[in-house]
PDB file of N, CA and C in Angstrom:
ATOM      1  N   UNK A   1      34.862  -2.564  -6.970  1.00  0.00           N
ATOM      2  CA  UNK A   1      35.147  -1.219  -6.592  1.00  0.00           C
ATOM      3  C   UNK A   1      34.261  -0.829  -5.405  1.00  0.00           C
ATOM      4  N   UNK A   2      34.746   0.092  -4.732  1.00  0.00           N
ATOM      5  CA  UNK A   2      34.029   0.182  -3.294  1.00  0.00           C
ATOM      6  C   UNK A   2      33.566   1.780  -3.620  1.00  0.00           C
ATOM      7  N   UNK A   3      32.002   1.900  -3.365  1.00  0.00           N
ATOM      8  CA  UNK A   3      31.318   2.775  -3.689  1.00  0.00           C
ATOM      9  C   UNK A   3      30.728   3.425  -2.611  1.00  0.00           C
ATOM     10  N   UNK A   4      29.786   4.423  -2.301  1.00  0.00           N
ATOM     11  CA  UNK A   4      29.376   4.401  -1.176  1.00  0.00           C
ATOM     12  C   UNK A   4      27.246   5.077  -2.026  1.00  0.00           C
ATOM     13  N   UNK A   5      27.049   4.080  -1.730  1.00  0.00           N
ATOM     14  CA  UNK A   5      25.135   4.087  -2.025  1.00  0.00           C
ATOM     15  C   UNK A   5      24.383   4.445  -0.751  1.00  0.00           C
ATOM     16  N   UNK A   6      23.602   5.310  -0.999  1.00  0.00           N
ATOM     17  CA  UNK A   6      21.909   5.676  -0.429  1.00  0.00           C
ATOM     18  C   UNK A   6      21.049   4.353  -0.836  1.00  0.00           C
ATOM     19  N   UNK A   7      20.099   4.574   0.311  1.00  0.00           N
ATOM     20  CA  UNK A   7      19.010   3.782   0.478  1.00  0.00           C
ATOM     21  C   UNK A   7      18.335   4.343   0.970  1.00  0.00           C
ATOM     22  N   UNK A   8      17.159   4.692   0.384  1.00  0.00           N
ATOM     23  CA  UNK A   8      15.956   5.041   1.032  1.00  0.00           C
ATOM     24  C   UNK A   8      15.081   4.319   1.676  1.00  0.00           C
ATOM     25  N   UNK A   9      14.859   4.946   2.777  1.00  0.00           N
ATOM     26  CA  UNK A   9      13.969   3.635   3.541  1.00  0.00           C
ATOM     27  C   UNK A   9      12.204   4.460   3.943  1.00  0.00           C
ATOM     28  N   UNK A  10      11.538   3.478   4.086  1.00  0.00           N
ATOM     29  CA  UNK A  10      10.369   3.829   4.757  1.00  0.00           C
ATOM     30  C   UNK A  10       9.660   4.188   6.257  1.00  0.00           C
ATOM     31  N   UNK A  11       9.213   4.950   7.003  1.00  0.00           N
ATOM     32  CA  UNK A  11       8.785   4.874   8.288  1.00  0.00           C
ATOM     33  C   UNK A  11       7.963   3.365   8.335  1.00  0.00           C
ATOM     34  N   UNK A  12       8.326   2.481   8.831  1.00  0.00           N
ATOM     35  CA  UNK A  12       7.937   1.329   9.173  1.00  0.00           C
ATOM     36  C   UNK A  12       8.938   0.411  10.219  1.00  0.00           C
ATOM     37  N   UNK A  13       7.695  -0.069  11.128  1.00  0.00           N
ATOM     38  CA  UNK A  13       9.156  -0.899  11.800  1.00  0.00           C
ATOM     39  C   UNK A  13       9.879  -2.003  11.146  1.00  0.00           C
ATOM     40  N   UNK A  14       9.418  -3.110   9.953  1.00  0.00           N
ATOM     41  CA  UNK A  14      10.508  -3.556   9.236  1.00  0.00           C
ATOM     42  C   UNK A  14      10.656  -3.715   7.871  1.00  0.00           C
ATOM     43  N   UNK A  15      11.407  -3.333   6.801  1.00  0.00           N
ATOM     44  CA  UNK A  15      10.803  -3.738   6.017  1.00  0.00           C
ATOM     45  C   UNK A  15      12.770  -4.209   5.252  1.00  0.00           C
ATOM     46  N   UNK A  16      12.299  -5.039   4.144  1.00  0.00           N
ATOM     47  CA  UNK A  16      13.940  -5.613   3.264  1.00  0.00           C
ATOM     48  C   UNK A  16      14.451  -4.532   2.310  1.00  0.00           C
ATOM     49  N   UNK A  17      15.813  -4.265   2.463  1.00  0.00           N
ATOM     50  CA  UNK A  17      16.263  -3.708   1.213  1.00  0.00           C
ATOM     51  C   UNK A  17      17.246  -4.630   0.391  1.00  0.00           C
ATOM     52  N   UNK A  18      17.751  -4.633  -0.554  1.00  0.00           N
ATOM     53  CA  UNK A  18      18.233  -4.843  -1.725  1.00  0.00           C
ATOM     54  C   UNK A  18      19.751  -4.575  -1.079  1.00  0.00           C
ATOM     55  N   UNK A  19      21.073  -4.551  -1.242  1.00  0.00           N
ATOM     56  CA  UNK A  19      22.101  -4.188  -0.579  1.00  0.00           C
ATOM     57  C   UNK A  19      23.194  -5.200  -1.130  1.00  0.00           C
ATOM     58  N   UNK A  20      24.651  -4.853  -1.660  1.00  0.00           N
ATOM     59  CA  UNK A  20      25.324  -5.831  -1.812  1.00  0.00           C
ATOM     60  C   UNK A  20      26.070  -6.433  -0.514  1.00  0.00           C
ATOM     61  N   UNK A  21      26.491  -7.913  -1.108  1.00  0.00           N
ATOM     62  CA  UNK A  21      26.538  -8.417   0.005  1.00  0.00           C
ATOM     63  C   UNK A  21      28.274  -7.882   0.442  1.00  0.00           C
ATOM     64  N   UNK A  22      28.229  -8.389   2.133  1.00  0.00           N
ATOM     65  CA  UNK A  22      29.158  -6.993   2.747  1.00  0.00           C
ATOM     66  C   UNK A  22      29.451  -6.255   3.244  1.00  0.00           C
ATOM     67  N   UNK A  23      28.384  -5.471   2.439  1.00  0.00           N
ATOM     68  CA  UNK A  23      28.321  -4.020   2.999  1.00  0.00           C
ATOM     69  C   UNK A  23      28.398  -2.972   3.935  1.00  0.00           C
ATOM     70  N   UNK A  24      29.231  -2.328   4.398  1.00  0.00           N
ATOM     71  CA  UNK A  24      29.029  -1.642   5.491  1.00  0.00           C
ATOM     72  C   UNK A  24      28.881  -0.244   5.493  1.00  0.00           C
ATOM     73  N   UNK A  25      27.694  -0.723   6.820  1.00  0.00           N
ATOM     74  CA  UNK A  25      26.068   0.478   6.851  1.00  0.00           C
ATOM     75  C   UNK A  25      27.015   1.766   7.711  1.00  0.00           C
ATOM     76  N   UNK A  26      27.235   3.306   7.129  1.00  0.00           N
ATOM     77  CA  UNK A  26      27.448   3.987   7.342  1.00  0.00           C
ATOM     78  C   UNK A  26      26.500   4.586   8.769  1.00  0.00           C
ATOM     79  N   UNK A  27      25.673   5.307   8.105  1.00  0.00           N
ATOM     80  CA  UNK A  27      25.152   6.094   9.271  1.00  0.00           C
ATOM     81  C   UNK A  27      23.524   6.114   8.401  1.00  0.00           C
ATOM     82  N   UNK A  28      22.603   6.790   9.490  1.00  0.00           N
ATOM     83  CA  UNK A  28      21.374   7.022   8.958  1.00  0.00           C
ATOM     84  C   UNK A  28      20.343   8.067   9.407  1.00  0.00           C
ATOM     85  N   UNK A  29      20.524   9.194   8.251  1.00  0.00           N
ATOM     86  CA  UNK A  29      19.913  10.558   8.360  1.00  0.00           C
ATOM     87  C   UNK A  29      18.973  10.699   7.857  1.00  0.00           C
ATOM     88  N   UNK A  30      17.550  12.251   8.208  1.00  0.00           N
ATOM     89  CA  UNK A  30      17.343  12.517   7.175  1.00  0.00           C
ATOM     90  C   UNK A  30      17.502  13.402   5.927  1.00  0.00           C
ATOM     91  N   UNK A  31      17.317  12.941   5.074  1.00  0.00           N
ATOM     92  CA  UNK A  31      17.538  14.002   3.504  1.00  0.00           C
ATOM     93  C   UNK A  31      16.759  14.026   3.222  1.00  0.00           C
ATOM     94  N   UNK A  32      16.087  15.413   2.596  1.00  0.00           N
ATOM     95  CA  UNK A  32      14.846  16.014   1.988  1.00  0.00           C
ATOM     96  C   UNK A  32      13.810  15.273   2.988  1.00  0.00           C
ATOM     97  N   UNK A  33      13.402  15.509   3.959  1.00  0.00           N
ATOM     98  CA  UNK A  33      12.178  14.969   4.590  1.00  0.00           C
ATOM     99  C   UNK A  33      12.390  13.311   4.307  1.00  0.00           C
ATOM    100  N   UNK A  34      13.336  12.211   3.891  1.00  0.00           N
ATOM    101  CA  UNK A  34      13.305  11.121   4.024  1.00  0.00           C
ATOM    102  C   UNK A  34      13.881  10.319   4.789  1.00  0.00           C
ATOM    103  N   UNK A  35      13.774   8.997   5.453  1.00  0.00           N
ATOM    104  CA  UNK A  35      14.941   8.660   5.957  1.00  0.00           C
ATOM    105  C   UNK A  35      15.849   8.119   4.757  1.00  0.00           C
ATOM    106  N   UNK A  36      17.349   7.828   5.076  1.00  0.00           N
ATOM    107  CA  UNK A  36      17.761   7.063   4.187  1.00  0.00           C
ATOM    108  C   UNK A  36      19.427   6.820   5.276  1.00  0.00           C
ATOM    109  N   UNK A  37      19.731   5.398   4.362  1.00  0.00           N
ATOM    110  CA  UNK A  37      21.385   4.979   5.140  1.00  0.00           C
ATOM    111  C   UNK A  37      22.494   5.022   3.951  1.00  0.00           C
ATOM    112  N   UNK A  38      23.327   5.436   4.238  1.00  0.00           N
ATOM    113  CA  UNK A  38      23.903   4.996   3.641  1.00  0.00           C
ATOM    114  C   UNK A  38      25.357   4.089   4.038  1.00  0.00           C
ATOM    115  N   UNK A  39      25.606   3.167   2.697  1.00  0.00           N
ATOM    116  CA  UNK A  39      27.122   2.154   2.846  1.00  0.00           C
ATOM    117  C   UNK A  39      28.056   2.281   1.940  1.00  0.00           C
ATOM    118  N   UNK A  40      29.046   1.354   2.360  1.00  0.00           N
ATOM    119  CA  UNK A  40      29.431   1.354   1.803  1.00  0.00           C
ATOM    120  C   UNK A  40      30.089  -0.352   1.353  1.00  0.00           C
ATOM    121  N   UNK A  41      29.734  -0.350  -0.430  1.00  0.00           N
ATOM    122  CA  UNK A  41      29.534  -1.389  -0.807  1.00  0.00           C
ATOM    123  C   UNK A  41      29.992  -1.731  -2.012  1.00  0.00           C
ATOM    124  N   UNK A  42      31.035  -2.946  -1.939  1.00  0.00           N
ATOM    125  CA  UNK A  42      31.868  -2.978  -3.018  1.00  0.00           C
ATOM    126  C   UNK A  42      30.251  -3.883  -4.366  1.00  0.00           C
ATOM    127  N   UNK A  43      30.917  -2.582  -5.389  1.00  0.00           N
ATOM    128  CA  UNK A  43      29.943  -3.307  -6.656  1.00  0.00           C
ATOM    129  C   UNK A  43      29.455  -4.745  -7.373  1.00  0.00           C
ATOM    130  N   UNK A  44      31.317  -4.886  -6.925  1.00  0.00           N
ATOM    131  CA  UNK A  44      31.261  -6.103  -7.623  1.00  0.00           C
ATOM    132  C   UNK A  44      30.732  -7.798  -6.858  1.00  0.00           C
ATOM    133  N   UNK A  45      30.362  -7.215  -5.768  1.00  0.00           N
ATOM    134  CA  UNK A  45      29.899  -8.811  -5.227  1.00  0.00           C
ATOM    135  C   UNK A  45      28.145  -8.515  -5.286  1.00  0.00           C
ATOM    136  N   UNK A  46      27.540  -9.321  -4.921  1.00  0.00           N
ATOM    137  CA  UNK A  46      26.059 -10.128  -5.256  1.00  0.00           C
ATOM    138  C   UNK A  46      25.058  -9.133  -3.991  1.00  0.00           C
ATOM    139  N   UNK A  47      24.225  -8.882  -5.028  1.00  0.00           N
ATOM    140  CA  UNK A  47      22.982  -7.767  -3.758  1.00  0.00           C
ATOM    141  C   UNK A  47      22.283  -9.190  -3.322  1.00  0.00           C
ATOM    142  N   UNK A  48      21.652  -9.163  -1.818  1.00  0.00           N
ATOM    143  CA  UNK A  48      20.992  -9.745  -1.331  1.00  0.00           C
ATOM    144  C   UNK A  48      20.404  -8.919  -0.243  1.00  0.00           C
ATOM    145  N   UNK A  49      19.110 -10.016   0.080  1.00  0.00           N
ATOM    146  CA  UNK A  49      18.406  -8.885   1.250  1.00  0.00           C
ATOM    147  C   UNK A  49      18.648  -8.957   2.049  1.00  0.00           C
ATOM    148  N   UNK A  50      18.332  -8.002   2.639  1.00  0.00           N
ATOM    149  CA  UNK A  50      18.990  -7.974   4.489  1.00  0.00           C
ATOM    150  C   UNK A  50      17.336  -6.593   4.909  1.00  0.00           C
ATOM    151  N   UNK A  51      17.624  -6.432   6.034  1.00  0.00           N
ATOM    152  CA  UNK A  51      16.091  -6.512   6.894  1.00  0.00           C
ATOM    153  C   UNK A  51      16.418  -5.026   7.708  1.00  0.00           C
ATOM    154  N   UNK A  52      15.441  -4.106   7.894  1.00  0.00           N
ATOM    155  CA  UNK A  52      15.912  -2.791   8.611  1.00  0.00           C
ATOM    156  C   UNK A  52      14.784  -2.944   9.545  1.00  0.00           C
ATOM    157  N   UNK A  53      15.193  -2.583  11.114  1.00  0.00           N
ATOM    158  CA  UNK A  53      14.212  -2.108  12.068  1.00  0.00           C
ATOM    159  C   UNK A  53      13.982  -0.925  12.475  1.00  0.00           C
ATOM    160  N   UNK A  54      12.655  -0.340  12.609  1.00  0.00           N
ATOM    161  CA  UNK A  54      12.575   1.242  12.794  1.00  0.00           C
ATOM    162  C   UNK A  54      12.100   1.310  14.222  1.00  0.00           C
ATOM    163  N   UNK A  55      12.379   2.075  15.353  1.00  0.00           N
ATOM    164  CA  UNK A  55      11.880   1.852  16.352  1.00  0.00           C
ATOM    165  C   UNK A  55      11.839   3.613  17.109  1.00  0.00           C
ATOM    166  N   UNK A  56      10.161   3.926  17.558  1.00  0.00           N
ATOM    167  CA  UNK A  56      10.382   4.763  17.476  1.00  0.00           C
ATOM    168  C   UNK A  56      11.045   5.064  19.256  1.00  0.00           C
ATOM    169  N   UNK A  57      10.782   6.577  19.823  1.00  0.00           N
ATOM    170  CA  UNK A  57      11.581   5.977  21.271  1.00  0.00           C
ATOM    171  C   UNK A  57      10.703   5.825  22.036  1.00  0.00           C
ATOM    172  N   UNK A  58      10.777   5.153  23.454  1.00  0.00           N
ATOM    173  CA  UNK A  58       9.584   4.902  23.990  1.00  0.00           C
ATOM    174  C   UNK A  58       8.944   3.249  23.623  1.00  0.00           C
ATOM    175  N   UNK A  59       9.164   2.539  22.620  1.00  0.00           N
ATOM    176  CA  UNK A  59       8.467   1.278  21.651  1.00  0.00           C
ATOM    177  C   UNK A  59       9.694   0.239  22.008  1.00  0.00           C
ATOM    178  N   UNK A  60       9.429  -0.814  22.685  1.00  0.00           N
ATOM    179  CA  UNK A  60       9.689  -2.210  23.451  1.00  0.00           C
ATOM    180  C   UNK A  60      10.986  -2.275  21.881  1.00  0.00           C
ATOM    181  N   UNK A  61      12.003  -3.068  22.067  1.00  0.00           N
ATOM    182  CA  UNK A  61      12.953  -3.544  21.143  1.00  0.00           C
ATOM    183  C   UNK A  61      12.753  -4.852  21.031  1.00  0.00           C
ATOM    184  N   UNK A  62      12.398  -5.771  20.082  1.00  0.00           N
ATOM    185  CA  UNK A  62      12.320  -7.317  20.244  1.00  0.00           C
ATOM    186  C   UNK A  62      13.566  -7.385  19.847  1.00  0.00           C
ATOM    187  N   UNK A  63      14.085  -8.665  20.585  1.00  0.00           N
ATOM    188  CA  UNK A  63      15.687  -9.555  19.447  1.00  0.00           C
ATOM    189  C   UNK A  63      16.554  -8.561  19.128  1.00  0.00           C
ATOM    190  N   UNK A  64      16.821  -7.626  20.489  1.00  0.00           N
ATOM    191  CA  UNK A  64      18.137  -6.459  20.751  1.00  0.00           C
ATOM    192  C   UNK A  64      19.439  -7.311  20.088  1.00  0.00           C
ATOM    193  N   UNK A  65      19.460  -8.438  20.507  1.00  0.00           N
ATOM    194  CA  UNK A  65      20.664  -9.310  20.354  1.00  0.00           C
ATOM    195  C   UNK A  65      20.752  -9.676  19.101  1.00  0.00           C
ATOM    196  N   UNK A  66      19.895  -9.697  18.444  1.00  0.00           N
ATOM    197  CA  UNK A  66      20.250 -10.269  16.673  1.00  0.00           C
ATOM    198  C   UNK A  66      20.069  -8.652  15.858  1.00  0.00           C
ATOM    199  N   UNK A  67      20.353  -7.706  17.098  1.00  0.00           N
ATOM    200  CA  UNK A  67      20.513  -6.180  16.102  1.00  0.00           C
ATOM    201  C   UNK A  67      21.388  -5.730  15.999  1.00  0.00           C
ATOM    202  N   UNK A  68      22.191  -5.041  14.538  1.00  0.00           N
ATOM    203  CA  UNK A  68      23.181  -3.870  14.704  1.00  0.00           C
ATOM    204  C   UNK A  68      22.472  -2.264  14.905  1.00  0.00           C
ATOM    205  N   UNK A  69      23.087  -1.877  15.395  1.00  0.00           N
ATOM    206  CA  UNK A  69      22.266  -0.424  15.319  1.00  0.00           C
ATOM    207  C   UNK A  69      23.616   0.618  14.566  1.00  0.00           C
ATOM    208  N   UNK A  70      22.365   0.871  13.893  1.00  0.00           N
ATOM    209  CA  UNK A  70      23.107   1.671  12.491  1.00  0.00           C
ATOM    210  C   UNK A  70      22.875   3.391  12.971  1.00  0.00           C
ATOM    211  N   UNK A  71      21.747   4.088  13.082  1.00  0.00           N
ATOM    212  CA  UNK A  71      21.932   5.534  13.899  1.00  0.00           C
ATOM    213  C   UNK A  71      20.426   5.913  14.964  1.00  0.00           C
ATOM    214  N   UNK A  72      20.472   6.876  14.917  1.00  0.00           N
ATOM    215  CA  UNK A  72      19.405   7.755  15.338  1.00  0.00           C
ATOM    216  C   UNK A  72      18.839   8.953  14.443  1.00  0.00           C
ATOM    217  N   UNK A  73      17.944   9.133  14.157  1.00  0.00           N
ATOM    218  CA  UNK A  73      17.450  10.101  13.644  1.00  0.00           C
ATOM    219  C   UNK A  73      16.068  11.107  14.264  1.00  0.00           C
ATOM    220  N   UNK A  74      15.988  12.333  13.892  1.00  0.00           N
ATOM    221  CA  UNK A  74      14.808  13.104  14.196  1.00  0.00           C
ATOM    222  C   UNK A  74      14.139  13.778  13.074  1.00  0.00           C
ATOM    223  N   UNK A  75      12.911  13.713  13.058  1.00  0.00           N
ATOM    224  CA  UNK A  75      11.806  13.964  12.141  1.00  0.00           C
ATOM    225  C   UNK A  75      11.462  15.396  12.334  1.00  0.00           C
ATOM    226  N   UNK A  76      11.909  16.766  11.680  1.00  0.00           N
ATOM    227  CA  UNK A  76      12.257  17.939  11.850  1.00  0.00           C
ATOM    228  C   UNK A  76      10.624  18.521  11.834  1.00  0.00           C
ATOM    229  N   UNK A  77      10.572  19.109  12.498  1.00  0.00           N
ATOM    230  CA  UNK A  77       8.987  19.639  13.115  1.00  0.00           C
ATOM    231  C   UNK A  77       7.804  19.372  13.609  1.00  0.00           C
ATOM    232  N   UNK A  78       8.599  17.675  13.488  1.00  0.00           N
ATOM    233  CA  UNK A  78       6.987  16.613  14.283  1.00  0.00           C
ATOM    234  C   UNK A  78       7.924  16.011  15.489  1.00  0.00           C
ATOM    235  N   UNK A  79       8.718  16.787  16.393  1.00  0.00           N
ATOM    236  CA  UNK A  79       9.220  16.150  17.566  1.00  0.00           C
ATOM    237  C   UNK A  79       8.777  14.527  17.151  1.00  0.00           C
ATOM    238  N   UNK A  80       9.616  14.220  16.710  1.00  0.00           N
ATOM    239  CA  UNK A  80       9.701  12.058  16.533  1.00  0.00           C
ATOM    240  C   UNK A  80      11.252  11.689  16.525  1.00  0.00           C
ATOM    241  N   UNK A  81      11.851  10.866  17.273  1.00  0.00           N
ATOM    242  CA  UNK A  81      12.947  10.877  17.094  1.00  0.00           C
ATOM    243  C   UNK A  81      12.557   8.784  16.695  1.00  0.00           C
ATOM    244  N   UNK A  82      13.285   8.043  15.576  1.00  0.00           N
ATOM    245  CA  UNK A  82      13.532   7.131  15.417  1.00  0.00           C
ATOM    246  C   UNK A  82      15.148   6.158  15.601  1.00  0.00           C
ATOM    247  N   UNK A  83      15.737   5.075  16.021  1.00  0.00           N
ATOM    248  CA  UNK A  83      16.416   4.471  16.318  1.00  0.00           C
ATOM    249  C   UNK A  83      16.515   3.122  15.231  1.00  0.00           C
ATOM    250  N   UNK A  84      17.272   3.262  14.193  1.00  0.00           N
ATOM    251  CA  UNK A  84      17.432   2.103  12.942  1.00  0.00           C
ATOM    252  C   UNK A  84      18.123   1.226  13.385  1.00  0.00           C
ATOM    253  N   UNK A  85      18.103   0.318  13.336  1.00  0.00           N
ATOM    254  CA  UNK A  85      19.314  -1.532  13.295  1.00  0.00           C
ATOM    255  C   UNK A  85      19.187  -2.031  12.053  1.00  0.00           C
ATOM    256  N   UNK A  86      20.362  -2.733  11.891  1.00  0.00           N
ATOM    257  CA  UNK A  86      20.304  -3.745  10.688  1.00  0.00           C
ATOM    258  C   UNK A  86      19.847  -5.090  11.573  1.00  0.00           C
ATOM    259  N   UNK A  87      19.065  -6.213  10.988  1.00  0.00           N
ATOM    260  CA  UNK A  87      18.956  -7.337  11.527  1.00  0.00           C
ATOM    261  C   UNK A  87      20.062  -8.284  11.223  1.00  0.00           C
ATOM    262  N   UNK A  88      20.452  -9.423  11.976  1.00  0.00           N
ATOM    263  CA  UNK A  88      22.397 -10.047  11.313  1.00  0.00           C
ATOM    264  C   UNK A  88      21.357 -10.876  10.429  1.00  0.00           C
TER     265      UNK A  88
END
């Protein structure tokens, strides 16, 4: 069944989430002061990890080419704007 899940992620430039395999990465906002993405991801196949890059603007991109870029976001009263990718 095809669902659509949150993920909360961390301010860091990389870290793994959990995710079934598949999946396709909607968009990525924040909610309640967090970041988070969400997909959409059928239940029934196998979670595996996959890798998020946080980049803030202004900060060099390594391995543009092995990135999807999933959104943009802004950090509401600390002028920060961040730029997410999935790694393939």
């Amino acid at each position: 069944m095809i669902t659509i899940y949150k993920y909360e992620l961390d301010l860091t430039d990389r870290q793994e989430i959990r995710i079934k395999n598949g999946a396709n990465i909607l968009d990525a906002q924040i909610q309640d002061r967090g970041l988070c993405i969400w997909a959409e991801v059928n239940t029934e196949h196998l979670t595996v990890p996959k890798y998020i890059r946080i980049y803030g603007t202004g900060h060099p991109i390594k391995d543009l080419e092995s990135l999807n870029y999933i959104g943009t976001v802004q950090i509401p009263n600390k002028k920060l704007v961040f730029h997410v990718y999935l790694e393939d």
